[in-house]
PDB file of N, CA and C in Angstrom:
ATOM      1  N   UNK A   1       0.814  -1.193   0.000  1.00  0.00           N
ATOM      2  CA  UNK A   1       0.000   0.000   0.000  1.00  0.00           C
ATOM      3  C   UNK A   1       0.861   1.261   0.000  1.00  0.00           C
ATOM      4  N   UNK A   2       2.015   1.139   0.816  1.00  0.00           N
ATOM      5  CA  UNK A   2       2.733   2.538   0.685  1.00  0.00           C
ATOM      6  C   UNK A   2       3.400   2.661  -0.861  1.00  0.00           C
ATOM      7  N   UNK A   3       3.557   1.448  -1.930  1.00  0.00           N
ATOM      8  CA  UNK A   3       4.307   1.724  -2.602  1.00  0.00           C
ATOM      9  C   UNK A   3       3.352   2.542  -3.458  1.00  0.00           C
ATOM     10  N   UNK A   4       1.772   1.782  -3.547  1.00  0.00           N
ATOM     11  CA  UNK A   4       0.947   2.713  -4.288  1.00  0.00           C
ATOM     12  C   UNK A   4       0.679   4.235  -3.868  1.00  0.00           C
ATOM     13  N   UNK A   5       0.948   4.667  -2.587  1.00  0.00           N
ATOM     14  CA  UNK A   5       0.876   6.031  -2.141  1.00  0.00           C
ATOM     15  C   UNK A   5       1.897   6.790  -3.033  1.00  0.00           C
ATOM     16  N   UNK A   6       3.175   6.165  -2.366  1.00  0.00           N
ATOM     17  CA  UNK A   6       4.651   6.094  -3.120  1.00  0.00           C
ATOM     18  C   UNK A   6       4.116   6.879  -4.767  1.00  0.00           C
ATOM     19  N   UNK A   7       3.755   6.384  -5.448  1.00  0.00           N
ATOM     20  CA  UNK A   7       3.412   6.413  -6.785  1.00  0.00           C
ATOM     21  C   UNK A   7       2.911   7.461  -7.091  1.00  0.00           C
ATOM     22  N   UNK A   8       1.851   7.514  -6.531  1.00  0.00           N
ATOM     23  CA  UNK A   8       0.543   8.497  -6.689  1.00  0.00           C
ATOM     24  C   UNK A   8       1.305   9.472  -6.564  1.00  0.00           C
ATOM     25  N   UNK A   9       2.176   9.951  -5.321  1.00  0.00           N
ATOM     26  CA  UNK A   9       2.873  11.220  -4.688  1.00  0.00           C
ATOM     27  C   UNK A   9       3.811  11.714  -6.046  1.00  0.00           C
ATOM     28  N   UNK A  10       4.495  10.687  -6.799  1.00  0.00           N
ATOM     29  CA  UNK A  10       5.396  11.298  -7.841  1.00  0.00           C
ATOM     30  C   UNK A  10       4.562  11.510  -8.581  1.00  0.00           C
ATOM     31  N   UNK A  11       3.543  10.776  -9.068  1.00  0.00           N
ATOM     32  CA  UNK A  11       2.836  11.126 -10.198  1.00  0.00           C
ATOM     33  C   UNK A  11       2.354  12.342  -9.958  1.00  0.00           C
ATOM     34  N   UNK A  12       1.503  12.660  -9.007  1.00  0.00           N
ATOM     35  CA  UNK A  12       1.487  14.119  -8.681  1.00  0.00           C
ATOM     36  C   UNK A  12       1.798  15.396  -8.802  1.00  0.00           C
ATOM     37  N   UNK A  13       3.249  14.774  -7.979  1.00  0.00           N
ATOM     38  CA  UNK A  13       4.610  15.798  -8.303  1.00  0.00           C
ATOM     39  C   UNK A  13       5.671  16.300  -9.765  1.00  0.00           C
ATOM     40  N   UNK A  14       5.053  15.449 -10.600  1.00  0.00           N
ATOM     41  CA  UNK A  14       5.714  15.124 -11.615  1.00  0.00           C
ATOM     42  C   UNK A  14       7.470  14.763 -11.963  1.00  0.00           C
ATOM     43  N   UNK A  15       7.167  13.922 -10.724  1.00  0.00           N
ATOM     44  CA  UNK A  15       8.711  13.426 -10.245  1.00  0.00           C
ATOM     45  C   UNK A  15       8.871  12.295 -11.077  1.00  0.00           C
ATOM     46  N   UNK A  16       7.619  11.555 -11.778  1.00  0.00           N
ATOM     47  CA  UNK A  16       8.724  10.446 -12.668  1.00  0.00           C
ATOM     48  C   UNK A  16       9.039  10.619 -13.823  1.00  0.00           C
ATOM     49  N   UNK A  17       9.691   9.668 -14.351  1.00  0.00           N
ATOM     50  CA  UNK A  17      10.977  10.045 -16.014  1.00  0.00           C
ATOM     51  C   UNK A  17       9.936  10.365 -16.640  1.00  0.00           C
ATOM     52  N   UNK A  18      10.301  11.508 -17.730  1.00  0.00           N
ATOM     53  CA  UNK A  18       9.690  11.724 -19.033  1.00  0.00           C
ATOM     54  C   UNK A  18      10.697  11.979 -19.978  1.00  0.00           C
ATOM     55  N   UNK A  19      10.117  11.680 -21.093  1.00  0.00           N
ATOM     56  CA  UNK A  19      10.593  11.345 -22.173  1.00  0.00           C
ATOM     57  C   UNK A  19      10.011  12.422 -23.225  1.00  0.00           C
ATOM     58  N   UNK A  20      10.536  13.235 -24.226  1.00  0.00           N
ATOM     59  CA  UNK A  20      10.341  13.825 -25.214  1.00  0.00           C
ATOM     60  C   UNK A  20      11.032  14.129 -25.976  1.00  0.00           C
ATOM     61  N   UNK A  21      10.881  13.229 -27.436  1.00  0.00           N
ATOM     62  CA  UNK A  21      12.094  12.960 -28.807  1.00  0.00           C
ATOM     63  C   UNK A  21      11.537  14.330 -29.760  1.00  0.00           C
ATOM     64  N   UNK A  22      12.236  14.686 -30.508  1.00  0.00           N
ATOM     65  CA  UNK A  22      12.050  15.749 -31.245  1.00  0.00           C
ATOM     66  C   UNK A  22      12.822  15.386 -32.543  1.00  0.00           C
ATOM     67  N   UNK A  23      11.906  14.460 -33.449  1.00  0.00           N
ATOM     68  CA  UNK A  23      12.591  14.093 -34.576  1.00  0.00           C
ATOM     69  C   UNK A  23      13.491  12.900 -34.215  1.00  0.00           C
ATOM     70  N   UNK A  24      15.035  12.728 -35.133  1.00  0.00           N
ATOM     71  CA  UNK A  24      15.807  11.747 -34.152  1.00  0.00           C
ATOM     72  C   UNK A  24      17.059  12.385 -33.797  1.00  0.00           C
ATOM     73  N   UNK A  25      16.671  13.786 -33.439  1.00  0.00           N
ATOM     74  CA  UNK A  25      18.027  14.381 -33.493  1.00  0.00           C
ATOM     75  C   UNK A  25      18.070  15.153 -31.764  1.00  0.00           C
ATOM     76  N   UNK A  26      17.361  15.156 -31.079  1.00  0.00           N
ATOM     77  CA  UNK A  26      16.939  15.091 -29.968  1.00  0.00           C
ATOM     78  C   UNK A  26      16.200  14.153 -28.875  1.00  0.00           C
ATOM     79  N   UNK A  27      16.424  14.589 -27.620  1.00  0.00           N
ATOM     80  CA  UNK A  27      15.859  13.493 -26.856  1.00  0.00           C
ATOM     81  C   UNK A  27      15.920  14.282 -25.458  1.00  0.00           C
ATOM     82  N   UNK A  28      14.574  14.178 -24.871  1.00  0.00           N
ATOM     83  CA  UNK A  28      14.957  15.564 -23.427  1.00  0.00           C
ATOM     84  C   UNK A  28      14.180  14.281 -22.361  1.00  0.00           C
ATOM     85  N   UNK A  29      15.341  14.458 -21.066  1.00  0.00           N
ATOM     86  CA  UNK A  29      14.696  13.300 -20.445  1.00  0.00           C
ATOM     87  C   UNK A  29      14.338  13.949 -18.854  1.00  0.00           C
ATOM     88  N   UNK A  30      12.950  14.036 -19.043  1.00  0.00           N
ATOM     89  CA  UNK A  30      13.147  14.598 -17.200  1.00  0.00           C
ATOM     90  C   UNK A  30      13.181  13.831 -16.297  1.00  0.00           C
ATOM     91  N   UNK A  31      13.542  14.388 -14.875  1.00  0.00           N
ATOM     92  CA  UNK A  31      14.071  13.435 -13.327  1.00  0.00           C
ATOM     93  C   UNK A  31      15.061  12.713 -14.005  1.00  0.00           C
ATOM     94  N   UNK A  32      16.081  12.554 -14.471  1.00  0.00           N
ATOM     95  CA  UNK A  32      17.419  11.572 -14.782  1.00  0.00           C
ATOM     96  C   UNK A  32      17.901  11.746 -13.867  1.00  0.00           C
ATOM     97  N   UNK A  33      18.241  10.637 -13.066  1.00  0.00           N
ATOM     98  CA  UNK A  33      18.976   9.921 -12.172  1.00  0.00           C
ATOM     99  C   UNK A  33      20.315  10.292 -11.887  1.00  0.00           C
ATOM    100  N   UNK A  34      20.902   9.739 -12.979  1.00  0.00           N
ATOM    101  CA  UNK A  34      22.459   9.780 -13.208  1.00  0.00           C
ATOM    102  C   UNK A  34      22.657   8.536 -14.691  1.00  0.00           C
ATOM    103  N   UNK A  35      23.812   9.541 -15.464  1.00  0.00           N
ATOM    104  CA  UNK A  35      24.281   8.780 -16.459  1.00  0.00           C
ATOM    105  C   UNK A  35      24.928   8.068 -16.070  1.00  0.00           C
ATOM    106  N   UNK A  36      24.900   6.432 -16.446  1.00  0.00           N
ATOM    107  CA  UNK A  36      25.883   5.184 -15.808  1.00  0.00           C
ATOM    108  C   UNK A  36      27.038   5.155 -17.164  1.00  0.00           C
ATOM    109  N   UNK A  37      26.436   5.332 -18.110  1.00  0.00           N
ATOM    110  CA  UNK A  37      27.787   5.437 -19.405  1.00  0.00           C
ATOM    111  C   UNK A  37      27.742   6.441 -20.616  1.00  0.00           C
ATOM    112  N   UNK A  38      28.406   7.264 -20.775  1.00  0.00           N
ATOM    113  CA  UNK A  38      27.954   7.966 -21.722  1.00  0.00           C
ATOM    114  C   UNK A  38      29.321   8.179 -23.194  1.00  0.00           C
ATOM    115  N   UNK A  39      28.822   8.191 -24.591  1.00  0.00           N
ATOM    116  CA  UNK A  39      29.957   7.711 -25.366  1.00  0.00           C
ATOM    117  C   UNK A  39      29.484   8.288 -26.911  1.00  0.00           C
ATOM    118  N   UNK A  40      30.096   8.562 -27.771  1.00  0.00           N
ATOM    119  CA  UNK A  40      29.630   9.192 -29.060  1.00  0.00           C
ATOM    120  C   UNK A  40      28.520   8.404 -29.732  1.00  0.00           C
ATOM    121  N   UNK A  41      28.001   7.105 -28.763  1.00  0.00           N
ATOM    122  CA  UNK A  41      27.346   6.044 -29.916  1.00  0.00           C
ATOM    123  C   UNK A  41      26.764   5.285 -29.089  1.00  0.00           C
ATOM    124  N   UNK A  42      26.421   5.747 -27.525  1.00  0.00           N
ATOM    125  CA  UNK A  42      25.652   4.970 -26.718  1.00  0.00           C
ATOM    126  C   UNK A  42      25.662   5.622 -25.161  1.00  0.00           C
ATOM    127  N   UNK A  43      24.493   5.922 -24.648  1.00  0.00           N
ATOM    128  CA  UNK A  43      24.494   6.415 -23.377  1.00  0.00           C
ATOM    129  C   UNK A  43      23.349   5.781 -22.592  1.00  0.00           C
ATOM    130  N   UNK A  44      23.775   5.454 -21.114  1.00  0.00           N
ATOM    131  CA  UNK A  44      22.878   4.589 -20.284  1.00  0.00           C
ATOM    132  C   UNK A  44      22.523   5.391 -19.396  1.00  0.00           C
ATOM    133  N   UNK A  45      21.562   5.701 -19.166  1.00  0.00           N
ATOM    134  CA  UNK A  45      21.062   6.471 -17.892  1.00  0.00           C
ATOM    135  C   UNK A  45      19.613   6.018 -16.978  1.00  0.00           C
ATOM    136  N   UNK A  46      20.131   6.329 -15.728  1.00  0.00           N
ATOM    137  CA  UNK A  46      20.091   5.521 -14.582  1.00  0.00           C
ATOM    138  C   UNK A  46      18.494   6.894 -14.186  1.00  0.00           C
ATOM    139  N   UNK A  47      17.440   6.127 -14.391  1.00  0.00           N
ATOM    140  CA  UNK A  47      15.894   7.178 -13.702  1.00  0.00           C
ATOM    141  C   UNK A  47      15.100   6.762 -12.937  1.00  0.00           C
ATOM    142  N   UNK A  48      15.445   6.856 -11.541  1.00  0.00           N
ATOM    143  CA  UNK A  48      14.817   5.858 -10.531  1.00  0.00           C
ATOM    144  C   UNK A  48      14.692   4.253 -11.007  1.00  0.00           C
ATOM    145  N   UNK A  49      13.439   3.490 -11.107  1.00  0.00           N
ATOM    146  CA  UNK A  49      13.677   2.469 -11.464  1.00  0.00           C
ATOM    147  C   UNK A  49      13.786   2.252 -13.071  1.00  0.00           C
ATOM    148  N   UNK A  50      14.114   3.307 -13.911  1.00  0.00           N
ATOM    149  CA  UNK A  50      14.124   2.613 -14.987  1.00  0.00           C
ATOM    150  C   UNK A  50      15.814   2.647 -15.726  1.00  0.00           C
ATOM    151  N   UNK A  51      16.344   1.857 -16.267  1.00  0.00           N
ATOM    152  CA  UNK A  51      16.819   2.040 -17.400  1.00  0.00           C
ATOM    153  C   UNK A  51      17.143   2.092 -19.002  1.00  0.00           C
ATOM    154  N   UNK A  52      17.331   3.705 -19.195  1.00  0.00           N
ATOM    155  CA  UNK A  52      17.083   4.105 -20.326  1.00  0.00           C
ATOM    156  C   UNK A  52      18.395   4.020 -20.746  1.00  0.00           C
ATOM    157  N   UNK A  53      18.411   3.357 -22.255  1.00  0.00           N
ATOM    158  CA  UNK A  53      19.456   3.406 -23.568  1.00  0.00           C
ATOM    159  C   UNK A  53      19.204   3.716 -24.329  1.00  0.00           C
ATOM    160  N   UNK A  54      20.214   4.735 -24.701  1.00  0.00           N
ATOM    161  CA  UNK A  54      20.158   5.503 -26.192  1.00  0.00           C
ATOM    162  C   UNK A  54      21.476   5.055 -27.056  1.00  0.00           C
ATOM    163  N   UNK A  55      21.092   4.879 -28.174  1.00  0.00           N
ATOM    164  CA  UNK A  55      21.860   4.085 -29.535  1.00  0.00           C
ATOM    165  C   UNK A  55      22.309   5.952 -30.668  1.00  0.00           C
ATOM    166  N   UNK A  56      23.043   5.716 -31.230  1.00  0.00           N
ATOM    167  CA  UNK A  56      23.397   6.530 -32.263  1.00  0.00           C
ATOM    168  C   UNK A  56      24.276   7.173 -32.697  1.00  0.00           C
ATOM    169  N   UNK A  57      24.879   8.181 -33.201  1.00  0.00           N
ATOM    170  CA  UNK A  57      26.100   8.488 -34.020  1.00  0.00           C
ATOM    171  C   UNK A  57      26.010  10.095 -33.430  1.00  0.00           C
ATOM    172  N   UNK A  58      27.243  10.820 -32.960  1.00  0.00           N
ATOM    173  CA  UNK A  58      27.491  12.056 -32.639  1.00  0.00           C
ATOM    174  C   UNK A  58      26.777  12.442 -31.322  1.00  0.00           C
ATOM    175  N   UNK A  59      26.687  11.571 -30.420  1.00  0.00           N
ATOM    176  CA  UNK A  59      25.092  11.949 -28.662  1.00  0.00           C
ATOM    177  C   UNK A  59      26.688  12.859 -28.280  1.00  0.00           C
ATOM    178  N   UNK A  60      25.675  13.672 -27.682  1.00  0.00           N
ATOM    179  CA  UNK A  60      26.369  14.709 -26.454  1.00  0.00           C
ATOM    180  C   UNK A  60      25.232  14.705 -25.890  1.00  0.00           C
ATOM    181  N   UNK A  61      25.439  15.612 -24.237  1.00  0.00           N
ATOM    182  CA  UNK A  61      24.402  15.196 -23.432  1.00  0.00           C
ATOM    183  C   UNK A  61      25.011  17.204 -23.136  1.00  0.00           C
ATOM    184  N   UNK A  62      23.602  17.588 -23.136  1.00  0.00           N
ATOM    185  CA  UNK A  62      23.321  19.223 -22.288  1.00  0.00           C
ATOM    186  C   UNK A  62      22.415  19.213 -21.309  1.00  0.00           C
ATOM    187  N   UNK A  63      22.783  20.120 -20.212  1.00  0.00           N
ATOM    188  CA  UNK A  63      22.432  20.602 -19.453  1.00  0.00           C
ATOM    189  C   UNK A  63      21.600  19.291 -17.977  1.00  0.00           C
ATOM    190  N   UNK A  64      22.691  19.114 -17.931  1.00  0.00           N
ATOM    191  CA  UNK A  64      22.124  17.985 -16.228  1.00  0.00           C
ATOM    192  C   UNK A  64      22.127  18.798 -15.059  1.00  0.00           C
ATOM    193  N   UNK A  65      22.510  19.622 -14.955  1.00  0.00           N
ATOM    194  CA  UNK A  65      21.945  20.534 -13.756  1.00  0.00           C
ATOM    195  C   UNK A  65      20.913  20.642 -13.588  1.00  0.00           C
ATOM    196  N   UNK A  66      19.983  20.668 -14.712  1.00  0.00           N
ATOM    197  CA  UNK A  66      18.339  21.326 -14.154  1.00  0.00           C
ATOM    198  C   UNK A  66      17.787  19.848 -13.944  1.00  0.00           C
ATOM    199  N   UNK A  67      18.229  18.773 -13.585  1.00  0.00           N
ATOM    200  CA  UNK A  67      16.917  17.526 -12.985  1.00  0.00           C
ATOM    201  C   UNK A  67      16.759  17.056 -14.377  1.00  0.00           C
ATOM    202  N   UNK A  68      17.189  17.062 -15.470  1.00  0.00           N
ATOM    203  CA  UNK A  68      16.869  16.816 -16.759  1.00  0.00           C
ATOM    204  C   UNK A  68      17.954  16.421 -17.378  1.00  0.00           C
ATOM    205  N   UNK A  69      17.984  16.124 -19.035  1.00  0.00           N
ATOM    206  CA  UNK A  69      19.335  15.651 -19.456  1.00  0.00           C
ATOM    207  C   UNK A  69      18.580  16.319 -21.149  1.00  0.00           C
ATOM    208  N   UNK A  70      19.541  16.665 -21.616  1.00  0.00           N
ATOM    209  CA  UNK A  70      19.128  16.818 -22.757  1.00  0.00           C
ATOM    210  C   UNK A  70      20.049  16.084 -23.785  1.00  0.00           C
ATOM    211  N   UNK A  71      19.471  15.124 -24.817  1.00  0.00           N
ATOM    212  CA  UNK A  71      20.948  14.532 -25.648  1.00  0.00           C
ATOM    213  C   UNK A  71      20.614  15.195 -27.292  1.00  0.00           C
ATOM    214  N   UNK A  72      21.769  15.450 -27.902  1.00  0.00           N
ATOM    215  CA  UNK A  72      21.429  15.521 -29.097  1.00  0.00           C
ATOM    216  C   UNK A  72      22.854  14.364 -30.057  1.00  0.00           C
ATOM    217  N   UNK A  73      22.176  14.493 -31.094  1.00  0.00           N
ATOM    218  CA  UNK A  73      22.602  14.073 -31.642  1.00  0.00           C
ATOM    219  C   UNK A  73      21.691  13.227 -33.146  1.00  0.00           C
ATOM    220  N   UNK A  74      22.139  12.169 -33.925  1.00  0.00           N
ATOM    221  CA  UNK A  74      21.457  11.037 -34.700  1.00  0.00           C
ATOM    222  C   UNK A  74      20.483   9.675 -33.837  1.00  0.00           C
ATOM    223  N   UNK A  75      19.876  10.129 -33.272  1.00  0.00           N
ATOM    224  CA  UNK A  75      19.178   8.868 -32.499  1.00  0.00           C
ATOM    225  C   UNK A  75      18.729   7.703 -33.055  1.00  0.00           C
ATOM    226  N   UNK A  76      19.388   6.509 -33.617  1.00  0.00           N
ATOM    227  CA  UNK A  76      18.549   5.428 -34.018  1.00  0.00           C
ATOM    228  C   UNK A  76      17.966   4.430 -32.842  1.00  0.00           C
ATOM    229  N   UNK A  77      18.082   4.568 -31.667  1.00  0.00           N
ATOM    230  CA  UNK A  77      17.450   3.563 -31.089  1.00  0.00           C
ATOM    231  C   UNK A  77      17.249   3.791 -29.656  1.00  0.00           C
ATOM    232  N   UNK A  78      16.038   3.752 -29.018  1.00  0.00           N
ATOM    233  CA  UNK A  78      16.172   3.585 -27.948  1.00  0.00           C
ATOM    234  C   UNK A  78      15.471   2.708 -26.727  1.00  0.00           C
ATOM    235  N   UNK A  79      15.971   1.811 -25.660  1.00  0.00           N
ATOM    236  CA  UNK A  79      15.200   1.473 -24.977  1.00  0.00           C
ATOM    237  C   UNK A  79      15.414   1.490 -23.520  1.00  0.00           C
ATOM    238  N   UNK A  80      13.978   1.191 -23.357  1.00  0.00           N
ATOM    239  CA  UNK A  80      13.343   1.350 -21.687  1.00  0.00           C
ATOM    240  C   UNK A  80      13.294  -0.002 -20.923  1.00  0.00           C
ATOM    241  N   UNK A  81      13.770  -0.370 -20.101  1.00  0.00           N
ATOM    242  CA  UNK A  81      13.130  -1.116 -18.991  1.00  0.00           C
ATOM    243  C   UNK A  81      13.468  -1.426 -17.199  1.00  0.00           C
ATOM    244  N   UNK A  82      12.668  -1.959 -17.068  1.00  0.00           N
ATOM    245  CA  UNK A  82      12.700  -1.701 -15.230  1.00  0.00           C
ATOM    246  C   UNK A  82      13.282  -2.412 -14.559  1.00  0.00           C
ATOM    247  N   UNK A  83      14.243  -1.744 -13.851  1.00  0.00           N
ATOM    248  CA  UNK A  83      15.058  -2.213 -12.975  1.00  0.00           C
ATOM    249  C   UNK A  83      14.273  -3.209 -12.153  1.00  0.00           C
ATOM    250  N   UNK A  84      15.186  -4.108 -11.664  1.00  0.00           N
ATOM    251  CA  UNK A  84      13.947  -5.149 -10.275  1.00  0.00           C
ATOM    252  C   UNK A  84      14.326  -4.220  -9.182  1.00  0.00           C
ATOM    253  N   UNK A  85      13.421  -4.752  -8.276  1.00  0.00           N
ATOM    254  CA  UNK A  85      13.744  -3.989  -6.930  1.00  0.00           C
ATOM    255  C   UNK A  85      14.550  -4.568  -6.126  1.00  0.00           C
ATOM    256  N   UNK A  86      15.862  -4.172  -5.332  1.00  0.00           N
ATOM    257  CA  UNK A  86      16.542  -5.049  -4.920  1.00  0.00           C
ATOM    258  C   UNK A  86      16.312  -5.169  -3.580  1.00  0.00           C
TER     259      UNK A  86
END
């Protein structure tokens, strides 16, 4: 029951990851965690329970100060999935 409170409270808050691609040459990710790898052709980043991978040619990553990540670059691929709980 607390985890569903848990939930509700971010959803609320708009504390969990979002995602918004802009073509494939952008990618803006809000609440990011922390980047676990980041590289001209692949970046892993760590968003509460999820992890997100991004695939492609030329990624740089702007502005992680604001709670957000912004990547640009050629995006061909990306995926999502959920961490277990440990």
């Amino acid at each position: 029951m607390l985890e569903k409170l848990t939930n509700k409270a971010k959803e609320a808050l708009f504390l969990e990851t979002g995602l918004h691609l802009a073509g494939n040459r952008e990618l803006i990710v809000e609440n990011c965690g922390r980047i676990e790898e980041c590289s001209e052709v692949f970046m892993s980043l760590g968003c509460g329970r999820l992890l997100i991978q991004i695939w492609g040619s030329d990624l740089r990553a702007f502005d992680y100060s604001t709670g957000g990540l912004v990547i640009r670059g050629k995006i061909s691929r990306i995926e999502i999935e959920e961490r277990r709980k440990s």
